[in-house]
Protein backbone atom coordinates (compact mmCIF):
# COMPACT_ATOMS: atom_id res chain seq x y z
CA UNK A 1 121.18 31.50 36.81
CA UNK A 2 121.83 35.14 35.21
CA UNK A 3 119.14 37.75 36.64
CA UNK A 4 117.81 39.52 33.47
CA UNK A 5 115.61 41.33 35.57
CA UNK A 6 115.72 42.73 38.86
CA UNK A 7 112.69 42.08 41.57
CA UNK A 8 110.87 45.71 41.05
CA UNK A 9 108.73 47.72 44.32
CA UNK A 10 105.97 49.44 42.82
CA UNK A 11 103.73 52.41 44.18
CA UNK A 12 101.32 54.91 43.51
CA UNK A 13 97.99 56.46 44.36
CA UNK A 14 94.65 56.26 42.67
CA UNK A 15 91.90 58.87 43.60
CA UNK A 16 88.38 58.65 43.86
CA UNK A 17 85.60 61.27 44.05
CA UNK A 18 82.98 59.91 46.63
CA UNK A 19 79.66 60.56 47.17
CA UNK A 20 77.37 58.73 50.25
CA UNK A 21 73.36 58.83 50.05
CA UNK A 22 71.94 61.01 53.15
CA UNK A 23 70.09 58.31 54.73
CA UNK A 24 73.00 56.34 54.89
CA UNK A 25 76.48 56.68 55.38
CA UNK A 26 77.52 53.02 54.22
CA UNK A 27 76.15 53.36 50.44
CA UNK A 28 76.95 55.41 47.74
CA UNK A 29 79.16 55.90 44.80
CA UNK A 30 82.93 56.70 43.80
CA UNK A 31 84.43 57.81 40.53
CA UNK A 32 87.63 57.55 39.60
CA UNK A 33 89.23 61.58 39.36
CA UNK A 34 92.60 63.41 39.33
CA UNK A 35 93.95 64.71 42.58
CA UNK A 36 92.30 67.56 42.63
CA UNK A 37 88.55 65.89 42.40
CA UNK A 38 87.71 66.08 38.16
CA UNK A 39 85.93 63.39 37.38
CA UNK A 40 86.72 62.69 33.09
CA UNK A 41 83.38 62.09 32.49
CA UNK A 42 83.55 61.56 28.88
CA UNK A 43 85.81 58.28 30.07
CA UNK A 44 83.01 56.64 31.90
CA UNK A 45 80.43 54.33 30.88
CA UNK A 46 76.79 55.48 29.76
CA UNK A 47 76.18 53.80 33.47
CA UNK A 48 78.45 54.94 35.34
CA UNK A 49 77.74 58.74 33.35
CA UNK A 50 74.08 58.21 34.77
CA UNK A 51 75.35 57.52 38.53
CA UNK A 52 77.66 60.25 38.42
CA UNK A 53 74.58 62.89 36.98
CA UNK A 54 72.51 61.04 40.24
CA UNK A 55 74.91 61.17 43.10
CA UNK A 56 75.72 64.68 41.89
CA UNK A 57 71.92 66.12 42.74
CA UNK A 58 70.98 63.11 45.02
CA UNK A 59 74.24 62.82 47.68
CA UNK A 60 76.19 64.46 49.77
CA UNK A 61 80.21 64.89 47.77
CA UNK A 62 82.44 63.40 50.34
CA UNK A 63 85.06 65.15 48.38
CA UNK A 64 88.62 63.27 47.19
CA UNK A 65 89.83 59.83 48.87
CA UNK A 66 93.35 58.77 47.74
CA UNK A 67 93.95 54.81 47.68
CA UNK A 68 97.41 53.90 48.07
CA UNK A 69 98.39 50.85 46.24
CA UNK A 70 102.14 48.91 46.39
CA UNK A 71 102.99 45.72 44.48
CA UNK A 72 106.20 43.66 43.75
CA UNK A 73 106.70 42.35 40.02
CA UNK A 74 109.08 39.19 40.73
CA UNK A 75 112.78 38.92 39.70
CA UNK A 76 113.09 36.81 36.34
CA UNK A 77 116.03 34.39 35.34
CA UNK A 78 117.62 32.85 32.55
CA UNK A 79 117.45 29.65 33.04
CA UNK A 80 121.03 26.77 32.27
CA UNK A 81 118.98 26.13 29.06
CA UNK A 82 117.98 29.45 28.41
CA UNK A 83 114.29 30.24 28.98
CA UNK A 84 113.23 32.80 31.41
CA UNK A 85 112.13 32.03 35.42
CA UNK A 86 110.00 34.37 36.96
CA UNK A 87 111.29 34.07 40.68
CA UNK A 88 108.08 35.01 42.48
CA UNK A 89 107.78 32.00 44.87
CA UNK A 90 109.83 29.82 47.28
CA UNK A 91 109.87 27.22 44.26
CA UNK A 92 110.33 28.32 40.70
CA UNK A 93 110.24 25.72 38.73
CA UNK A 94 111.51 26.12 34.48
CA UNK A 95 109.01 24.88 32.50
CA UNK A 96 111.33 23.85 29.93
CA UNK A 97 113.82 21.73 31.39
CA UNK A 98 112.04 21.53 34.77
CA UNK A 99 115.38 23.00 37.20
CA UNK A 100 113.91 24.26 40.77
CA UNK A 101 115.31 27.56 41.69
CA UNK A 102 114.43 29.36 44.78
CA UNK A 103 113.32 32.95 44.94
CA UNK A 104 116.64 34.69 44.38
CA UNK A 105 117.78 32.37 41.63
CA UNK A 106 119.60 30.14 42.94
CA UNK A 107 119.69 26.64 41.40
CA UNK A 108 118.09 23.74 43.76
CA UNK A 109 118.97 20.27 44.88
CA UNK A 110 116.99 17.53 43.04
CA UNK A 111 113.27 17.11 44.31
CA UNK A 112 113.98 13.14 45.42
CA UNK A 113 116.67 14.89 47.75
CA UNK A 114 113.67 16.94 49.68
CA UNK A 115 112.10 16.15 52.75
CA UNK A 116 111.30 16.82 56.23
CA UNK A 117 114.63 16.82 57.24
CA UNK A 118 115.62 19.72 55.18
CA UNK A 119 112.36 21.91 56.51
CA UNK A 120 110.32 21.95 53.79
CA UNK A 121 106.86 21.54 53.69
CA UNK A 122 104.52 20.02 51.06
CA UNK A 123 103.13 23.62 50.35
CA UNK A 124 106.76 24.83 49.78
CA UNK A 125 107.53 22.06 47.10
CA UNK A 126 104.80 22.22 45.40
CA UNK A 127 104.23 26.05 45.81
CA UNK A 128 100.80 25.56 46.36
CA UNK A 129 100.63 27.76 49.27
């Protein structure tokens, strides 16, 4: 199998203006903002425009909370018969000419030829879990 894409690490940070009611702590609202706290109002909904006019005169501004967030976009292949393979799970599986590959591309034995003696389990074959 050819990799025509590499497995990719993504990360950034998405802030949030937050704002709790005084009586209590565990309710409230958030906005999304820039780093610095702006809120782009104009970009909200007429809702979410109303809750940010309310928690402005009715809660206490718990200032900016960053919100880290990291993903993985999977590797994809070019399959022997040349449709692509994303290679996100232990089993990946073309859905043209049904070939098993495992997570770094590599092409797999046959599924009659797997079994408990090789260490897989149900889950794994039919990456269901």
């Amino acid at each position: 199998m050819k990799i025509i894409r590499e497995k990719r690490f993504h990360e950034c940070v998405v802030y949030a203006r937050v704002f709790d009611h005084s009586e209590d702590d565990d309710s409230g609202y958030s906005f999304p903002c820039d780093e610095s706290g702006n809120v782009e109002v104009s970009t909200l909904t007429p809702a979410a425009r109303a809750n940010y006019k309310r928690a402005m005169r009715e809660c206490i501004d718990r200032g900016v909370v960053d919100y880290p967030s990291r993903w993985t976009e999977s590797a994809i292949g070019e399959c022997h018969c040349g449709a692509h393979v994303e290679l996100g799970g232990f089993t990946n599986t073309c859905e043209r000419c049904g070939t098993d590959y495992n997570w770094c591309g590599q092409e797999l034995a046959p599924r009659e030829q797997w079994g408990e003696e090789t260490g897989e389990a149900l889950c794994d074959i039919e990456r269901i879990g």
